[in-house]
PDB file of N, CA and C in Angstrom:
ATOM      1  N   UNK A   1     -19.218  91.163 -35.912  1.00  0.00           N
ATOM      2  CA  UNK A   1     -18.853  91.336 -34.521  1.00  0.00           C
ATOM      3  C   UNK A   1     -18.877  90.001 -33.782  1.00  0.00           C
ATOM      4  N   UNK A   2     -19.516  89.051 -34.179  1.00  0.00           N
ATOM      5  CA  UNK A   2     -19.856  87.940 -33.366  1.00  0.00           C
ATOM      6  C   UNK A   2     -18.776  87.037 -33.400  1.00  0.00           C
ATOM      7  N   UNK A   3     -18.160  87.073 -35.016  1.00  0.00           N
ATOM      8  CA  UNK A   3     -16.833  86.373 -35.424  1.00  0.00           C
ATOM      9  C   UNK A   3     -15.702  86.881 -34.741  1.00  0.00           C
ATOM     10  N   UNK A   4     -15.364  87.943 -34.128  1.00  0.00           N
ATOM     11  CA  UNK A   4     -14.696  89.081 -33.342  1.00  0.00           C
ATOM     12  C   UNK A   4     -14.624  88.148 -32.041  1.00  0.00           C
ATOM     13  N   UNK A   5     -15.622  88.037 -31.389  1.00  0.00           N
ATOM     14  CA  UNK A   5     -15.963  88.220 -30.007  1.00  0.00           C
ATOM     15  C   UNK A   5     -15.283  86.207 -30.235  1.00  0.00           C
ATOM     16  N   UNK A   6     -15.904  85.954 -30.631  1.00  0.00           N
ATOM     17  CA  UNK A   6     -15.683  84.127 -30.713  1.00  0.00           C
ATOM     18  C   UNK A   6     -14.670  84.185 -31.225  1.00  0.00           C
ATOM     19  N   UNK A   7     -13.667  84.546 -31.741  1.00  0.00           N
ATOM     20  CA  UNK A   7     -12.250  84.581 -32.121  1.00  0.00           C
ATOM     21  C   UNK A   7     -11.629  85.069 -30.477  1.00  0.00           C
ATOM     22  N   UNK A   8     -11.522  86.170 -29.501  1.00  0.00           N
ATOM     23  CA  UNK A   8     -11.522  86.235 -28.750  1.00  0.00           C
ATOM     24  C   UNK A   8     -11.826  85.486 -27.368  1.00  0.00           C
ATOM     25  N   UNK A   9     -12.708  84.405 -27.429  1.00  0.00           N
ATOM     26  CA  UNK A   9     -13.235  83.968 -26.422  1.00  0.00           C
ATOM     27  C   UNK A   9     -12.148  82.508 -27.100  1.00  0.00           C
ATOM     28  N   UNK A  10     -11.560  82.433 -28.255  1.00  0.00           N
ATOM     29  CA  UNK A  10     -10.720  80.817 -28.260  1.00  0.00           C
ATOM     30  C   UNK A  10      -9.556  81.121 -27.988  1.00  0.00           C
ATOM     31  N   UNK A  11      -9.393  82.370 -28.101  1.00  0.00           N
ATOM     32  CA  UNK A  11      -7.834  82.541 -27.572  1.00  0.00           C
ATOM     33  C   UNK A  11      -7.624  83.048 -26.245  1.00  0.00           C
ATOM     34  N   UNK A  12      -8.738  83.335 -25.640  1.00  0.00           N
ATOM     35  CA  UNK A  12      -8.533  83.221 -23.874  1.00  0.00           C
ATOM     36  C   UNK A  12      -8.619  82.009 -23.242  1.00  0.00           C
ATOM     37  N   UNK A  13      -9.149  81.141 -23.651  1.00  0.00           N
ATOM     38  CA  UNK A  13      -9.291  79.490 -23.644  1.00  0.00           C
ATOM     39  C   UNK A  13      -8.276  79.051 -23.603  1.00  0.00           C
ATOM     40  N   UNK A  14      -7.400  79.886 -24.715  1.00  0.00           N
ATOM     41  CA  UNK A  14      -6.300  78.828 -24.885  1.00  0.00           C
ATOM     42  C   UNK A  14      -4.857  79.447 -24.497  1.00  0.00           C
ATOM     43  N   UNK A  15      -5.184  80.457 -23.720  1.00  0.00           N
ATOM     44  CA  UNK A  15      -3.913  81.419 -23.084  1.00  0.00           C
ATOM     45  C   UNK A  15      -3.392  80.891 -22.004  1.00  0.00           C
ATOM     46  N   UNK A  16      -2.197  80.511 -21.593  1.00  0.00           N
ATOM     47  CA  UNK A  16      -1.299  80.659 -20.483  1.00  0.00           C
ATOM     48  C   UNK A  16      -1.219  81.221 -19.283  1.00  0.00           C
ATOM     49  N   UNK A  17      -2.146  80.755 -18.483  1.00  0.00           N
ATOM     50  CA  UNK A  17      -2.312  81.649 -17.222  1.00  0.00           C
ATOM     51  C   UNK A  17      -0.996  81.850 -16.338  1.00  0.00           C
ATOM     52  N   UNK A  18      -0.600  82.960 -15.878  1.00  0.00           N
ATOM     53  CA  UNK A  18       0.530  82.789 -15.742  1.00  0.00           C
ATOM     54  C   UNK A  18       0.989  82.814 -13.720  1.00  0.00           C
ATOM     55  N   UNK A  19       0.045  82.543 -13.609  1.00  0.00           N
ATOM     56  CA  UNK A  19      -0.403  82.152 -11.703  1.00  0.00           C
ATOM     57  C   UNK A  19       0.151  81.012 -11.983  1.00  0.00           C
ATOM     58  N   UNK A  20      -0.344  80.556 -12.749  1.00  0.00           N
ATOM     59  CA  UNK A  20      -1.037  78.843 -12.607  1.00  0.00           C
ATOM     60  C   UNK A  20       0.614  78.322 -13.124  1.00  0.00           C
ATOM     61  N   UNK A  21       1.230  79.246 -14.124  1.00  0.00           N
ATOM     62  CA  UNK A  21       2.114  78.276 -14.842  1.00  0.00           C
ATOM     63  C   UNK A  21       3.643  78.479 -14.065  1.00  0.00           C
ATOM     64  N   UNK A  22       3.610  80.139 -12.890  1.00  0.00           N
ATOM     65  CA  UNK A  22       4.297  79.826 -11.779  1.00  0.00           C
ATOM     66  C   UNK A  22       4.761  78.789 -11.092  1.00  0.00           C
ATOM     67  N   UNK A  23       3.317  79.062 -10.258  1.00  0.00           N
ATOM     68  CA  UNK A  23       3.183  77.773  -9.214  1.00  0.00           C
ATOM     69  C   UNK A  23       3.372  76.707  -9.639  1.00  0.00           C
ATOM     70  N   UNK A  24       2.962  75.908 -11.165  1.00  0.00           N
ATOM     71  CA  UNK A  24       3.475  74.591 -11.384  1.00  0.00           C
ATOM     72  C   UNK A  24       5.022  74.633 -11.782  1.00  0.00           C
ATOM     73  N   UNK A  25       5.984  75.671 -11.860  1.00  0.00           N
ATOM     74  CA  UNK A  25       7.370  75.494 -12.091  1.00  0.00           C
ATOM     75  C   UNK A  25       7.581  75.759 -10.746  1.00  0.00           C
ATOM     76  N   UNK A  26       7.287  76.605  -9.377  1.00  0.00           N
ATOM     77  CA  UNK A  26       8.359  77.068  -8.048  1.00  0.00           C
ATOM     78  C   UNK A  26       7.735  75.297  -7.616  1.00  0.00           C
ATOM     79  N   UNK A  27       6.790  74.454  -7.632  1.00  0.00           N
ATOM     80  CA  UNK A  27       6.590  73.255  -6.638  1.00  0.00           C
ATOM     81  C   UNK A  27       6.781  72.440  -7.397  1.00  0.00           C
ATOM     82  N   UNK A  28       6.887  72.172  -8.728  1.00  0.00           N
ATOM     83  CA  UNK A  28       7.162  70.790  -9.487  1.00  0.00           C
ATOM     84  C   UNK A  28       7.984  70.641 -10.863  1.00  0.00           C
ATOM     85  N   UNK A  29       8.557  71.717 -10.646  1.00  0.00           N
ATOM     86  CA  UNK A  29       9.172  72.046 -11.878  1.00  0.00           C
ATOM     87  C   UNK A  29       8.695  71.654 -13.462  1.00  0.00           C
ATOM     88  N   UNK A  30       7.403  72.590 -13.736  1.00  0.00           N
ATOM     89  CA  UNK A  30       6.648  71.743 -14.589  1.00  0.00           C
ATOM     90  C   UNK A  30       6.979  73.241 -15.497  1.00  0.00           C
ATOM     91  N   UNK A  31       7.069  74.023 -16.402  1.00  0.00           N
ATOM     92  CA  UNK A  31       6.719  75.111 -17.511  1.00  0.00           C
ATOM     93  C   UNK A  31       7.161  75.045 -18.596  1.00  0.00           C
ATOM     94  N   UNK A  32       7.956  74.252 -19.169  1.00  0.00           N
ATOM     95  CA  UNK A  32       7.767  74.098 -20.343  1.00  0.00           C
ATOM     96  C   UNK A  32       6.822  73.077 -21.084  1.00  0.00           C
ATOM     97  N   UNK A  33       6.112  72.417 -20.400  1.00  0.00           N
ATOM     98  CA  UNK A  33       4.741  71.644 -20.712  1.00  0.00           C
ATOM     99  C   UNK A  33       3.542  72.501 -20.237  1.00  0.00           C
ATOM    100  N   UNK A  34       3.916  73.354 -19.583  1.00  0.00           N
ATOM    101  CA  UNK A  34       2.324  74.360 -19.906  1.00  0.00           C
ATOM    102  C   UNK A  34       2.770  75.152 -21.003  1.00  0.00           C
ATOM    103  N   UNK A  35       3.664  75.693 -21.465  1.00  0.00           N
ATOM    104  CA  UNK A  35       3.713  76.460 -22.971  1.00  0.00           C
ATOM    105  C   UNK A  35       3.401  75.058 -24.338  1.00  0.00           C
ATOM    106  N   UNK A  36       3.391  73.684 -23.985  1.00  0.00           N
ATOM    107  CA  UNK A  36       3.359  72.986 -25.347  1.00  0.00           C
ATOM    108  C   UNK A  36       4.847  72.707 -25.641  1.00  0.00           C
ATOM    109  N   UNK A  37       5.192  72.347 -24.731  1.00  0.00           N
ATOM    110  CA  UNK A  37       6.791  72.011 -25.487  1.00  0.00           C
ATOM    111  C   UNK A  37       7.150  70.692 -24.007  1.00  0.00           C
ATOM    112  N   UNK A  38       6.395  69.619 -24.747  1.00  0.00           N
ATOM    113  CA  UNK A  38       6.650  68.693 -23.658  1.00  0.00           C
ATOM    114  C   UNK A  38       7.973  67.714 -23.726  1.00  0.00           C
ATOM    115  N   UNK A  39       8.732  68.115 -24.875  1.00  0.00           N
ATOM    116  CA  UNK A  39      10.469  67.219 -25.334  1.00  0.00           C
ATOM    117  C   UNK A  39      11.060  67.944 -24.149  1.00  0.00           C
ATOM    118  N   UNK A  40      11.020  69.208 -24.163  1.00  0.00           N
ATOM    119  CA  UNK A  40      11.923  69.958 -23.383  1.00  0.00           C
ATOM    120  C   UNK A  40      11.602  69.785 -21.728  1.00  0.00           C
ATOM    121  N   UNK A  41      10.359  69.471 -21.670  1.00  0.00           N
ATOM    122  CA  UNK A  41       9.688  69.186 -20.496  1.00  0.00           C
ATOM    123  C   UNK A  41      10.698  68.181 -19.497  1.00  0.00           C
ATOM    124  N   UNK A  42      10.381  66.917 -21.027  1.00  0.00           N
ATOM    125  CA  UNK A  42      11.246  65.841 -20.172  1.00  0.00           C
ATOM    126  C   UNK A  42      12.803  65.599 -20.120  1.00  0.00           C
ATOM    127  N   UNK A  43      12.786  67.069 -20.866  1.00  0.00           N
ATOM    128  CA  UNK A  43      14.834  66.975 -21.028  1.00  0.00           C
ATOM    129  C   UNK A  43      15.118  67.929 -19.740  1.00  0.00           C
ATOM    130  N   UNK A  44      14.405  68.721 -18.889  1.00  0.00           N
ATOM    131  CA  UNK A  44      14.625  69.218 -17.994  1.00  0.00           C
ATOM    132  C   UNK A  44      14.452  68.329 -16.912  1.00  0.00           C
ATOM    133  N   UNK A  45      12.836  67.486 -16.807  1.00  0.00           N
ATOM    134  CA  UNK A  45      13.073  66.802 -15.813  1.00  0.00           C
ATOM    135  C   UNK A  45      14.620  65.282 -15.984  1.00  0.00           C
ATOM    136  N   UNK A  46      14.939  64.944 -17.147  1.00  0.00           N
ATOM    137  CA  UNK A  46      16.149  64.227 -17.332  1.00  0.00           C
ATOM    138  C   UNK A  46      17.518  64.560 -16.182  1.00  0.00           C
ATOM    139  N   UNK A  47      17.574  65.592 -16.629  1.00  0.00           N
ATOM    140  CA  UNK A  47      18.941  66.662 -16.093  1.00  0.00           C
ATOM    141  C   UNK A  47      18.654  67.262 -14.967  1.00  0.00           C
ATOM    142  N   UNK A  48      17.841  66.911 -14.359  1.00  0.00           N
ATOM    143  CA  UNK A  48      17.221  67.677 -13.002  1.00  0.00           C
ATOM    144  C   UNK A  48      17.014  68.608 -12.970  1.00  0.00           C
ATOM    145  N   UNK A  49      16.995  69.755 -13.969  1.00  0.00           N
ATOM    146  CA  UNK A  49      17.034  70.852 -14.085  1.00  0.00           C
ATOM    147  C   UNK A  49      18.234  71.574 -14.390  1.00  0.00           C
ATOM    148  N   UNK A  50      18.988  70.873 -15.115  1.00  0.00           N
ATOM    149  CA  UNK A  50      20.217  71.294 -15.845  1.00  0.00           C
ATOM    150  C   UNK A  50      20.884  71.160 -15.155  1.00  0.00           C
ATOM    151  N   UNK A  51      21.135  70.309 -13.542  1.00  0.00           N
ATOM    152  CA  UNK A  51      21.712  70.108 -12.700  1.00  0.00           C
ATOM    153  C   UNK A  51      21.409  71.099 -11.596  1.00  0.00           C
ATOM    154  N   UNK A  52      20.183  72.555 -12.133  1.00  0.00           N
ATOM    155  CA  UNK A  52      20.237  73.098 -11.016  1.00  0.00           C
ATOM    156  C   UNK A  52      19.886  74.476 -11.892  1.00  0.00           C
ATOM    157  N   UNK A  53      21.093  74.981 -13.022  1.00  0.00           N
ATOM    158  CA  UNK A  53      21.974  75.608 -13.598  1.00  0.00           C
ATOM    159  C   UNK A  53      20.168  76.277 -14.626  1.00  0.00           C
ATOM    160  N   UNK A  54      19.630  74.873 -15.444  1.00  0.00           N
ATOM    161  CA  UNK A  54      18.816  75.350 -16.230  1.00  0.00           C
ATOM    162  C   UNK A  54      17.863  76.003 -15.392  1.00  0.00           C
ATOM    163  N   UNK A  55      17.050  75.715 -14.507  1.00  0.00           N
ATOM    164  CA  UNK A  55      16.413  75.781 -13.659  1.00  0.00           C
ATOM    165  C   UNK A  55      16.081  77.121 -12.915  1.00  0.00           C
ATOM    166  N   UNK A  56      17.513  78.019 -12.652  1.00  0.00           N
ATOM    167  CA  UNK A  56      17.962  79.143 -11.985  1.00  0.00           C
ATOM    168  C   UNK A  56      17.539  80.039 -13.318  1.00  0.00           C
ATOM    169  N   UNK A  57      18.418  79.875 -14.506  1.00  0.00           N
ATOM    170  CA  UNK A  57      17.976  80.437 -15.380  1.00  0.00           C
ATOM    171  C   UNK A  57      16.263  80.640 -16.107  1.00  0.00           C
ATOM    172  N   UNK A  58      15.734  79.819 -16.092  1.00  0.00           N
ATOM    173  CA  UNK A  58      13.992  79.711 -15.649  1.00  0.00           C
ATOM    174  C   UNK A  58      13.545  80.559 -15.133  1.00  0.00           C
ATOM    175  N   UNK A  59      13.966  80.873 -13.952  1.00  0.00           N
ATOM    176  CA  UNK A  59      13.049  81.896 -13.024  1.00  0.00           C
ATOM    177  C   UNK A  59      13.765  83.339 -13.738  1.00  0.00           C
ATOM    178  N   UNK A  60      14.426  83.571 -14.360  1.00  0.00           N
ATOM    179  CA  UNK A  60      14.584  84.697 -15.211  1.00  0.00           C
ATOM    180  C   UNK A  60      13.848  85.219 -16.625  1.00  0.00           C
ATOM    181  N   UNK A  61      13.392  83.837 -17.170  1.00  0.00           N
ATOM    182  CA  UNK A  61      13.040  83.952 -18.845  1.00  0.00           C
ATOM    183  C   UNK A  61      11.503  83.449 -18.591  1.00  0.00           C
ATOM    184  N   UNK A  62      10.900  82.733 -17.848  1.00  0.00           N
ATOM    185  CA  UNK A  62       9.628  82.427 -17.757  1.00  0.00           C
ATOM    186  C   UNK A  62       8.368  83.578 -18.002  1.00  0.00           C
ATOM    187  N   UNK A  63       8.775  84.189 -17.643  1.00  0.00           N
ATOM    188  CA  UNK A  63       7.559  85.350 -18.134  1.00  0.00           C
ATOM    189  C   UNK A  63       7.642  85.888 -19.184  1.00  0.00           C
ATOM    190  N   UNK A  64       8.672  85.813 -19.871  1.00  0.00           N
ATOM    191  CA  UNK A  64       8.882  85.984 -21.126  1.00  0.00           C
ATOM    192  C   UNK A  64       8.644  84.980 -22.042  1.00  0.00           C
ATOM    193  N   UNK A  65       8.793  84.125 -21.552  1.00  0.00           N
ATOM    194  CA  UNK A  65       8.280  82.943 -22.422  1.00  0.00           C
ATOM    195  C   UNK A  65       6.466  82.467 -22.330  1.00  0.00           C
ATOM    196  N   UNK A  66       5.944  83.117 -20.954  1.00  0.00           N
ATOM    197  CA  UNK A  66       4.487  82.639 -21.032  1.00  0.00           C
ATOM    198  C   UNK A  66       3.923  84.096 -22.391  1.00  0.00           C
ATOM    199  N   UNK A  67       4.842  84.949 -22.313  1.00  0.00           N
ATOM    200  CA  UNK A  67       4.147  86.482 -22.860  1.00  0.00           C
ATOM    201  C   UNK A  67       4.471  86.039 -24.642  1.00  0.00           C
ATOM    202  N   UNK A  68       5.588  85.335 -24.823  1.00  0.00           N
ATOM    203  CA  UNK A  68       5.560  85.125 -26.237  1.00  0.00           C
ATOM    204  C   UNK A  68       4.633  83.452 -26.189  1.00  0.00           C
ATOM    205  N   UNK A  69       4.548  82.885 -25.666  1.00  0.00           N
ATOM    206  CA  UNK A  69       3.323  81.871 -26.173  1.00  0.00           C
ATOM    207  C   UNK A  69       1.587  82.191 -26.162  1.00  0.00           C
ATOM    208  N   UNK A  70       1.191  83.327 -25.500  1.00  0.00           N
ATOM    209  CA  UNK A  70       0.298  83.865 -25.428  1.00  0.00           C
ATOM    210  C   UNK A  70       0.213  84.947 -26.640  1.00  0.00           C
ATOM    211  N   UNK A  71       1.075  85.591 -26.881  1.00  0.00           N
ATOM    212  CA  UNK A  71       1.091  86.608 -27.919  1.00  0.00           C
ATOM    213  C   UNK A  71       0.917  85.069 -29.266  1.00  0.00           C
ATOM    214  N   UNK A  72       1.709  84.461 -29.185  1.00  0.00           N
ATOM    215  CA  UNK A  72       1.412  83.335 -30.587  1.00  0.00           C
ATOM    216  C   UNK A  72       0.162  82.835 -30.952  1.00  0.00           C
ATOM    217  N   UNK A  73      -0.860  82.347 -29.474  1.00  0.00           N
ATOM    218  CA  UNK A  73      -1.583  82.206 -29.153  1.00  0.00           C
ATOM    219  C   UNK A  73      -2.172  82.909 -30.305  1.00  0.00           C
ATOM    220  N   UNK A  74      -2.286  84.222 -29.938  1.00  0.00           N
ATOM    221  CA  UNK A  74      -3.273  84.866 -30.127  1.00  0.00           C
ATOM    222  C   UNK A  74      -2.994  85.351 -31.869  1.00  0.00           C
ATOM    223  N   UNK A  75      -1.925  85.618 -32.336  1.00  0.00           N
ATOM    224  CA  UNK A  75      -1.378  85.543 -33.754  1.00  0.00           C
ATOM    225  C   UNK A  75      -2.236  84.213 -34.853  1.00  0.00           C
ATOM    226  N   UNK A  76      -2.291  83.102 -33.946  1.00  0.00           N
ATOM    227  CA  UNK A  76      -2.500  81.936 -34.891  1.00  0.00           C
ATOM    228  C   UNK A  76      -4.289  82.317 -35.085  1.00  0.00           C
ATOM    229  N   UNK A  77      -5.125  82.425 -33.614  1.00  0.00           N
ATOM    230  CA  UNK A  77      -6.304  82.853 -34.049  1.00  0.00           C
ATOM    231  C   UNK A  77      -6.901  83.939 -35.222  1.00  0.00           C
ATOM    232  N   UNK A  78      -5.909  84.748 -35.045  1.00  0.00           N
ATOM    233  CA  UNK A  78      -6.673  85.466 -35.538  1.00  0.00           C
ATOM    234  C   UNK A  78      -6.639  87.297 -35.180  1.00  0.00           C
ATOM    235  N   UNK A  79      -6.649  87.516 -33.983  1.00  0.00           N
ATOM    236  CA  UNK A  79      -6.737  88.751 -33.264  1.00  0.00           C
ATOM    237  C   UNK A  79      -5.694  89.758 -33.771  1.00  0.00           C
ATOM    238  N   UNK A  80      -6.296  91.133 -33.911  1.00  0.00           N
ATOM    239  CA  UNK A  80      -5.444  91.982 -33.775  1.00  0.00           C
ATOM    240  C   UNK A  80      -4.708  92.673 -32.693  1.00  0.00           C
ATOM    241  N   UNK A  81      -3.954  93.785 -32.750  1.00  0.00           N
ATOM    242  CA  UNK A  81      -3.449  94.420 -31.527  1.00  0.00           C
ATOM    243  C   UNK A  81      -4.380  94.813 -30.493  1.00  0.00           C
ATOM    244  N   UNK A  82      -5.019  95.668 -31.238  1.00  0.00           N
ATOM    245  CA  UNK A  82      -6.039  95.728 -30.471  1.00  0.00           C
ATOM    246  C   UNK A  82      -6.587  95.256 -29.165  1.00  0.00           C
ATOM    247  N   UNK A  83      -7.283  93.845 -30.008  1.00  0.00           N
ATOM    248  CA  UNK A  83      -8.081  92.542 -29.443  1.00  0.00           C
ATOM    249  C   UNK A  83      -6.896  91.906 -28.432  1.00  0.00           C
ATOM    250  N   UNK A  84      -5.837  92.039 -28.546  1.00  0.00           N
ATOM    251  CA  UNK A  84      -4.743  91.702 -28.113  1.00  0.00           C
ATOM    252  C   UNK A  84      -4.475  91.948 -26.680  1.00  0.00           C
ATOM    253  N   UNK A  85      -4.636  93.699 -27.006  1.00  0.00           N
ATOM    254  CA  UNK A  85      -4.193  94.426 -25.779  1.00  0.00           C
ATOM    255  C   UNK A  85      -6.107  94.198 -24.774  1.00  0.00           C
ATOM    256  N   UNK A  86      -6.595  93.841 -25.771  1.00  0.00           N
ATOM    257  CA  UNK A  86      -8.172  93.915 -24.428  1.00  0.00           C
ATOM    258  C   UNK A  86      -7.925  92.708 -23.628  1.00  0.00           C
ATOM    259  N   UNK A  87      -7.210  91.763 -24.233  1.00  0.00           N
ATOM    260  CA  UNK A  87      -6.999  90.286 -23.409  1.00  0.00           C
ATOM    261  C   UNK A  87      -5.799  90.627 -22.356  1.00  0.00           C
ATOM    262  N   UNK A  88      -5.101  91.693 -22.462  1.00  0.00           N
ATOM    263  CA  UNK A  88      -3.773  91.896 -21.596  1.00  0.00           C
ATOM    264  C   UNK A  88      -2.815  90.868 -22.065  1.00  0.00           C
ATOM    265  N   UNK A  89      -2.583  90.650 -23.395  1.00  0.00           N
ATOM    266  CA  UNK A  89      -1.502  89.974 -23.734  1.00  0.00           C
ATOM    267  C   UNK A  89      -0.045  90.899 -24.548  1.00  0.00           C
ATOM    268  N   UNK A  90      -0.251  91.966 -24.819  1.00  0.00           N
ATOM    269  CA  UNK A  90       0.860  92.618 -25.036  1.00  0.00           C
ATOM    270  C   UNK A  90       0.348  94.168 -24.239  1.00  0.00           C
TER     271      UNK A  90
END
């Protein structure tokens, strides 16, 4: 149980809050460097945001994208569905 609980407590550590990863894309256009994907980070800030274009599209797929890096998250530790659904990740 203890291996359980500490498998659990590294993958809330290391989950995607998804307040936090909002607010840093609506004021600074920052979310693909809170999921770990900092190439794309700087190919968005490059293009300004795809001129605008990538950007718009963002506020459509972002929660989908914090819900599959959190679900991975939690795949690479270790956790089952279960353990999964107690964290509110699927």
């Amino acid at each position: 149980m203890e291996n359980d609980s500490s498998k659990m407590l590294l993958a809330q550590n290391q989950l995607a809050n998804k307040t936090n990863t909002w607010l840093l894309f609506l004021f600074l256009g920052w979310s693909y460097g809170s999921l770990d994907k900092i190439g794309l980070q700087i190919l968005f800030y490059i293009t300004l945001g795809g001129f605008g274009f990538w950007a718009v599209i963002r506020l459509f797929t972002l929660n989908g994208a914090i819900k599959e890096y959190n679900k991975n998250i939690c795949i690479r530790v270790g956790l089952n569905a279960d353990e999964m659904l107690m964290l509110g990740v699927i």
